[in-house]
Protein backbone atom coordinates (compact mmCIF):
# COMPACT_ATOMS: atom_id res chain seq x y z
CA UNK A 1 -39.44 10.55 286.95
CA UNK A 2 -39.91 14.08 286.97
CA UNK A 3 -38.92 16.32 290.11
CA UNK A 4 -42.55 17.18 291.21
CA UNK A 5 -43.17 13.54 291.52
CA UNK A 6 -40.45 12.42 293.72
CA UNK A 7 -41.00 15.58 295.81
CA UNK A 8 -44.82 14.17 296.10
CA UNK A 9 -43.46 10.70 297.31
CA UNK A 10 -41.16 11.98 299.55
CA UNK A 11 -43.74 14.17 301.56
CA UNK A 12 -46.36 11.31 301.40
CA UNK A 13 -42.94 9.06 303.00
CA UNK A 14 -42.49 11.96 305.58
CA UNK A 15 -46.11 12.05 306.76
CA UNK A 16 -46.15 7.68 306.95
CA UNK A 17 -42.54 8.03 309.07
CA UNK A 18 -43.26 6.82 312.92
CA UNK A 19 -43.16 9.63 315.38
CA UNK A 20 -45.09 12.28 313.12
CA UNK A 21 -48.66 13.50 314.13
CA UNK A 22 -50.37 14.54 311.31
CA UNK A 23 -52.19 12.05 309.90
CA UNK A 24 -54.10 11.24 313.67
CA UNK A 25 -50.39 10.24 314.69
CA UNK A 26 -49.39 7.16 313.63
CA UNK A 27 -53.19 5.78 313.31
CA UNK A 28 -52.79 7.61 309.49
CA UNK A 29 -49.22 8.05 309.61
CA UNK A 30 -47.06 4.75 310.26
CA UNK A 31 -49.54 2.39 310.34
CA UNK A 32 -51.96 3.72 307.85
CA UNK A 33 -49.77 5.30 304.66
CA UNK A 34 -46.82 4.27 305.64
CA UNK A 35 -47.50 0.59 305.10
CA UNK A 36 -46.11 -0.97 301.68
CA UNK A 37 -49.33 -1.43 300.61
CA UNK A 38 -51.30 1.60 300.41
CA UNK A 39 -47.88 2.98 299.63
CA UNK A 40 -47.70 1.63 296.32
CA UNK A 41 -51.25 2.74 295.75
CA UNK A 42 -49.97 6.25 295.96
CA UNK A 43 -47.05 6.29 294.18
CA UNK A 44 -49.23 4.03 291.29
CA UNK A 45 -51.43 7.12 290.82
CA UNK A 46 -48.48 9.43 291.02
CA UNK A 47 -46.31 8.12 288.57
CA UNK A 48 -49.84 7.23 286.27
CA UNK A 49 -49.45 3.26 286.55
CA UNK A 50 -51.86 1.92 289.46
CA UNK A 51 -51.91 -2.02 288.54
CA UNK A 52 -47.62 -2.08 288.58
CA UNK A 53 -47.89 0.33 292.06
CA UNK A 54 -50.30 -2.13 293.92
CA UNK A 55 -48.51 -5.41 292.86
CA UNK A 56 -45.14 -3.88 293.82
CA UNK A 57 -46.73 -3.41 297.10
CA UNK A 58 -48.21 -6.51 297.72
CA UNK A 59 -45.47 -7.84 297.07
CA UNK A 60 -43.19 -5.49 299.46
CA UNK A 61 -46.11 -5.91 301.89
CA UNK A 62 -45.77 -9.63 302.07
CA UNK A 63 -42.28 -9.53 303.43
CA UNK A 64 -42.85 -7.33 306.12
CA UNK A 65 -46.67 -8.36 307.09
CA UNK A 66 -45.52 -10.36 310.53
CA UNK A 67 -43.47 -7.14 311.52
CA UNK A 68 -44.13 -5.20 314.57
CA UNK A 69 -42.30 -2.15 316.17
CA UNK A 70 -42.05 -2.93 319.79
CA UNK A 71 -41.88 0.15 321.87
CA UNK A 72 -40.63 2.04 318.73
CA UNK A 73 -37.85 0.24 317.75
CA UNK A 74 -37.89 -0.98 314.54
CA UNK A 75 -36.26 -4.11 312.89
CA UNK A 76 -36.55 -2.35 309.91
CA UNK A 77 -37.89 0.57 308.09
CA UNK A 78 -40.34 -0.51 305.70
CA UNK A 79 -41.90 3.28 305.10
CA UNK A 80 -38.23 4.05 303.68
CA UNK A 81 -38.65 0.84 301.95
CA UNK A 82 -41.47 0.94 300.39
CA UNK A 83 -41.46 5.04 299.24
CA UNK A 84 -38.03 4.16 297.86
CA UNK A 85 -38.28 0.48 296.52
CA UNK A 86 -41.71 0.75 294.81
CA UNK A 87 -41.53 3.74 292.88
CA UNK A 88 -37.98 2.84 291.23
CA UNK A 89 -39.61 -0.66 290.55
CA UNK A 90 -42.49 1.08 289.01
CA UNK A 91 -40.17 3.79 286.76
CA UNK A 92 -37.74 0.23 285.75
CA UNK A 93 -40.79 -1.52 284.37
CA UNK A 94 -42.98 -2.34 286.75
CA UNK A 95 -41.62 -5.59 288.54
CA UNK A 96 -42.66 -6.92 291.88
CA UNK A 97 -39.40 -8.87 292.10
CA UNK A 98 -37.31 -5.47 291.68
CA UNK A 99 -39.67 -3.91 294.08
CA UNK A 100 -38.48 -6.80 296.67
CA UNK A 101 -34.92 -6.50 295.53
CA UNK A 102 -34.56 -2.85 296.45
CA UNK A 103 -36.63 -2.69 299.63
CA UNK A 104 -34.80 -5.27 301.66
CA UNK A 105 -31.48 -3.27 301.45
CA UNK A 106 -33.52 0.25 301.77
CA UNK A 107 -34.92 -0.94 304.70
CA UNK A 108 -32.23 -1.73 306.52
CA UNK A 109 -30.79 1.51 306.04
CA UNK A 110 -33.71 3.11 307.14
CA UNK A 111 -33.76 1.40 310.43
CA UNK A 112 -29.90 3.39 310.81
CA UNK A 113 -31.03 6.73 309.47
CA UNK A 114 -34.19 6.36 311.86
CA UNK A 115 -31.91 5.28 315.09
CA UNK A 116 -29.13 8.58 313.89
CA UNK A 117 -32.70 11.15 313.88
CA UNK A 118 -34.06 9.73 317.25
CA UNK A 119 -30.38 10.05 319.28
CA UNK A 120 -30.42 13.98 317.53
CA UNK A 121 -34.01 14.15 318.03
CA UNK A 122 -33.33 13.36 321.93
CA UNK A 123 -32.46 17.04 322.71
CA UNK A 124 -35.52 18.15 322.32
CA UNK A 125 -37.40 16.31 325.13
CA UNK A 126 -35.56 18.18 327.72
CA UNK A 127 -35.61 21.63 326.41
CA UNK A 128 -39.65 20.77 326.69
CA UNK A 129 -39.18 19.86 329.97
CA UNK A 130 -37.55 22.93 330.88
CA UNK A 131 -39.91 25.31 329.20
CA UNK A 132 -42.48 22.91 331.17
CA UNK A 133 -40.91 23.76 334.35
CA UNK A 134 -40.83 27.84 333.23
CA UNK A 135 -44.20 27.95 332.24
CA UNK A 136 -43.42 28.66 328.57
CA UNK A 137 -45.65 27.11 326.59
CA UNK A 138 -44.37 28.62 323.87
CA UNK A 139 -40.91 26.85 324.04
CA UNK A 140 -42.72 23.44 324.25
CA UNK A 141 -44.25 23.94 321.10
CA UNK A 142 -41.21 25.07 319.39
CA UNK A 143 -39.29 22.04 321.01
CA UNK A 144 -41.83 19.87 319.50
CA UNK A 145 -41.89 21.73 315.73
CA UNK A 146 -37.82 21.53 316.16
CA UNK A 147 -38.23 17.65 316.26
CA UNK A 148 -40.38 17.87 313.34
CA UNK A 149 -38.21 19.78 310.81
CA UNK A 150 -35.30 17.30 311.40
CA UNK A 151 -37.51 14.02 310.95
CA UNK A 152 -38.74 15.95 307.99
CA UNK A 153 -35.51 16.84 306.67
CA UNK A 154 -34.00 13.57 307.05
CA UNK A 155 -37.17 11.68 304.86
CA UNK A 156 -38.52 14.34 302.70
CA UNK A 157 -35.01 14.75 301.44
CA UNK A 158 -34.11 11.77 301.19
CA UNK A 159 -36.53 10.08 299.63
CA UNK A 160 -36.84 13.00 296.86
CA UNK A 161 -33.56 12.69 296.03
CA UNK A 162 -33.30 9.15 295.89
CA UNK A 163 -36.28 8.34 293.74
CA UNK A 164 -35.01 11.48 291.37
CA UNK A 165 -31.84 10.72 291.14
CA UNK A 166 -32.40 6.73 291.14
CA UNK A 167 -34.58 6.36 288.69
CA UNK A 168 -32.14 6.73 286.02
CA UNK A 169 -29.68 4.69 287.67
CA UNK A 170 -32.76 1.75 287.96
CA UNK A 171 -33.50 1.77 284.88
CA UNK A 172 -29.82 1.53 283.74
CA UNK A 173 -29.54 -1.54 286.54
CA UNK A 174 -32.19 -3.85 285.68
CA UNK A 175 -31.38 -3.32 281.96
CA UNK A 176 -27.71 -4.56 282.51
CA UNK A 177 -28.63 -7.51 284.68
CA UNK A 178 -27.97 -10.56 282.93
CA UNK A 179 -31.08 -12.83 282.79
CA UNK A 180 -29.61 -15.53 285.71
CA UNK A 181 -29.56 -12.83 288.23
CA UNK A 182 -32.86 -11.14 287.27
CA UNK A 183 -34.39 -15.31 287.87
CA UNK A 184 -32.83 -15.26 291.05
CA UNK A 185 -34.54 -12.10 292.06
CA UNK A 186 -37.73 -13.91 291.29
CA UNK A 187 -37.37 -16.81 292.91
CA UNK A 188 -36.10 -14.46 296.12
CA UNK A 189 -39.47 -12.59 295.27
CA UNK A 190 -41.63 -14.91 295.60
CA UNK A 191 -39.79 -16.72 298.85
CA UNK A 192 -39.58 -14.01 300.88
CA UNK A 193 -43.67 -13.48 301.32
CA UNK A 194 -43.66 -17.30 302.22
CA UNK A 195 -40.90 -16.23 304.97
CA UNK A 196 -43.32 -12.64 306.09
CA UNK A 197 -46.07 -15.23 306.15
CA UNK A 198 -44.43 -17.77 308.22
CA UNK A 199 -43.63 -14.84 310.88
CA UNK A 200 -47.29 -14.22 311.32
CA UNK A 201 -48.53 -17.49 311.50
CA UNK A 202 -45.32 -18.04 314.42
CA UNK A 203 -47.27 -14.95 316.34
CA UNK A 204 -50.47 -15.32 315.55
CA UNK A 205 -51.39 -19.80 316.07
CA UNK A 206 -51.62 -20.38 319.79
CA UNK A 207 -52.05 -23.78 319.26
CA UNK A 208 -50.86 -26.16 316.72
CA UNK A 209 -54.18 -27.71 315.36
CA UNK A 210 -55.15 -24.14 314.07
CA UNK A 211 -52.41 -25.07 311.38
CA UNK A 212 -55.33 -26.71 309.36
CA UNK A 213 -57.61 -23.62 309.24
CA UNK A 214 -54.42 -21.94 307.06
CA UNK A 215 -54.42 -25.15 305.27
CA UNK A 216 -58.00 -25.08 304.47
CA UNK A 217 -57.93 -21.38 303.69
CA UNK A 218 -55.09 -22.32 301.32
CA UNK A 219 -57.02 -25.08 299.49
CA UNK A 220 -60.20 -23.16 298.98
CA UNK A 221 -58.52 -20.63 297.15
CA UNK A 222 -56.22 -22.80 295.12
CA UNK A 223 -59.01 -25.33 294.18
CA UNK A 224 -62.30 -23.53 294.27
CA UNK A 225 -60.72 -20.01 292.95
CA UNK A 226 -62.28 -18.05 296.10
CA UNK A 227 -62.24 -14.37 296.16
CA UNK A 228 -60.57 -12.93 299.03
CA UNK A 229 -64.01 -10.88 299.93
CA UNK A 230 -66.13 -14.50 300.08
CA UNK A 231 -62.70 -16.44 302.32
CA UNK A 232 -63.06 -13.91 304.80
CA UNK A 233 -67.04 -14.30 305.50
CA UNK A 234 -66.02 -18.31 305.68
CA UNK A 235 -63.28 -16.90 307.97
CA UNK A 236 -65.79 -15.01 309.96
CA UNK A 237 -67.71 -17.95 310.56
CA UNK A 238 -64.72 -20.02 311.74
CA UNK A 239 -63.40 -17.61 314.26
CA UNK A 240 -67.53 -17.30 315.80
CA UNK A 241 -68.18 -20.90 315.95
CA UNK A 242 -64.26 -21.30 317.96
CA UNK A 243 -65.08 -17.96 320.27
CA UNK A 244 -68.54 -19.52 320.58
CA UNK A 245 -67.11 -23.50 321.62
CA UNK A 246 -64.86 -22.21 323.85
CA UNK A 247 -65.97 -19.50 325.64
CA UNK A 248 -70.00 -20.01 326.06
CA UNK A 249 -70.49 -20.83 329.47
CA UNK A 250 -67.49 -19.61 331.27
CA UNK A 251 -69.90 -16.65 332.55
CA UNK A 252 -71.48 -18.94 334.21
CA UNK A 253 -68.47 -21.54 335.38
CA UNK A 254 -66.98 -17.86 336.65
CA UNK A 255 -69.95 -16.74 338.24
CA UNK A 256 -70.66 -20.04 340.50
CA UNK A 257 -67.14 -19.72 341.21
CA UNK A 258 -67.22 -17.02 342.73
CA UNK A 259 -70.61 -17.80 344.92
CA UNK A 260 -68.76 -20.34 346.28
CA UNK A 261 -65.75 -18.29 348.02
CA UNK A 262 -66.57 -16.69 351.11
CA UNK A 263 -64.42 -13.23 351.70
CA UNK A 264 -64.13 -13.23 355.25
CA UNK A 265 -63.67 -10.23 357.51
CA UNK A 266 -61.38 -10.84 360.61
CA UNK A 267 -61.37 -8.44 363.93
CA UNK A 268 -58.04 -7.32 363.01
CA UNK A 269 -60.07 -5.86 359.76
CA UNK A 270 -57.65 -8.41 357.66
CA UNK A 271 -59.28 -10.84 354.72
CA UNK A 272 -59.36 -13.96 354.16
CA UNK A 273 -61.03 -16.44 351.32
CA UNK A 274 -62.87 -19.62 352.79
C-alpha cells in the first residue's frame, strides 16, 4: 500500500469518526461514511479493487448491523474497524473472513482510544463556556477547532500509520497461518453476521409471530433466488397491509372517545373529566 493511499483512508476514517461536523455532522459523518459498508466502497476504489472492498464490508457490516450508540457511547468502534480491518483484508488478498478477523479486535480498541480523546477532549467545553460568558466569540470557535485537531490527530494518524505500516505485516500474517486456523476464521466469518443479525431482529420484532415474515423473507431468497431490489417491494407490501390492519380505524375509535368525555369546569376554575 503506498503512503498516499493510507493517508486517503485515514482522512476519509477522520471525517466518518462520531463527534465531527463536516460531512452535515454525523448525518454524512458517523452514520453515513463511517459505516463498514460504504467504507469498504471507498477504500475498494482507493486501493483499485471494488468487488474485494464491498464484500469485506458486507461482511464487517453484518457484525455490527444491530449496533447503536446510545447517547454517544459506543460498544465499539466500528469506523476504526472498518478503515483499519478492510483495507489490510483487501492488500492480504481480498478475504471477507480476514476482514472479520481484524475488525473485531480493532474495534475494541477503538472504543478505548475514542473514550481517552473524549476525557482530553472535555476541556474544551468549558473554555467555550467561558469565552461564552466574555462575549468572545472568537474563543468559542477556537475551543471548538481545538477539539477538532485532537480527534483528528488521534484517527488520521492512526489509521495512516496502521494501514501503512500493516499492510506488510498482513500480508506476512495470513501467509504464515496454517490452513486450520485460516478455516476457523471462516467459520467465525460467517457466524458472526448470524450473531449482528440476531441483535436486530432482538430490537427490532415486537411481537413473536413477526418471526415468520424473516422466515418467509429467508425462503424466498433461498428458493426462488430473489433480488434484494424485488424482496423489498414484497416487503413494502407487508409492512402496508400490517400498518393498514392495525391501525385503520383508530381515528375514529379515538375520535368518539373523546366525544364522549365531558371536561368539566368547576367554580374553583379546577377540571374535571365526566
Amino acid at each position: 500500500m503506498e503512503l498516499w493511499q493510507a493517508a486517503l483512508i485515514g482522512l476519509f476514517a477522520y471525517l466518518g469518526r462520531n463527534q465531527v461536523p463536516w460531512l452535515c455532522g454525523t448525518t454524512g459523518g458517523w452514520y453515513g461514511i463511517g459505516r463498514p459498508l460504504v467504507a469498504g466502497l471507498i477504500c475498494g476504489v482507493i486501493l483499485g479493487d471494488v468487488t474485494a472492498g464491498v464484500l469485506c464490508g458486507v461482511a464487517v457490516q453484518a457484525i455490527f448491523i444491530g449496533q447503536i450508540t446510545p447517547g454517544g457511547a459506543v460498544p465499539s468502534d466500528l469506523n476504526l474497524a472498518a478503515y483499519i480491518g478492510i483495507p489490510l483484508a483487501i492488500v492480504a488478498g481480498g478475504s471477507a473472513e480476514m476482514a472479520v478477523a481484524l475488525a473485531i479486535p480493532v474495534g475494541a480498541l477503538g472504543v478505548a482510544l475514542h473514550n481517552f480523546t473524549m476525557t482530553f477532549n472535555a476541556i474544551w467545553p468549558h473554555r467555550a463556556d467561558k469565552c461564552a460568558v466574555a462575549g468572545d466569540a472568537r474563543g468559542i470557535r477556537v475551543a471548538n477547532l481545538c477539539g477538532q485537531l485532537i480527534e483528528f490527530a488521534e484517527r488520521f494518524f492512526i489509521v495512516t500509520l496502521a494501514c501503512y505500516l500493516g499492510s506488510g505485516f498482513a500480508e506476512g500474517l495470513f501467509a504464515a497461518l496454517p490452513q486450520v486456523v485460516i478455516d476457523w476464521l471462516a467459520i467465525g466469518g460467517k457466524m458472526l453476521p448470524a450473531l449482528g443479525f440476531a441483535i436486530l431482529l432482538n430490537q427490532i420484532v415486537q411481537e413473536k409471530w413477526m418471526i415468520a415474515l424473516f422466515v418467509l423473507g429467508w425462503v424466498l431468497v433461498s428458493s426462488f433466488s430473489l433480488t434484494t431490489t424485488s424482496l423489498v417491494f414484497i416487503a413494502l407490501a407487508f409492512a402496508l397491509i400490517y400498518v393498514m390492519a392495525r391501525y385503520s380505524g383508530g381515528g375514529a375509535q379515538a375520535a368518539s372517545a373523546l366525544e364522549a368525555t365531558a371536561i368539566i369546569e368547576d367554580e374553583d376554575g379546577n377540571y374535571e373529566e365526566r
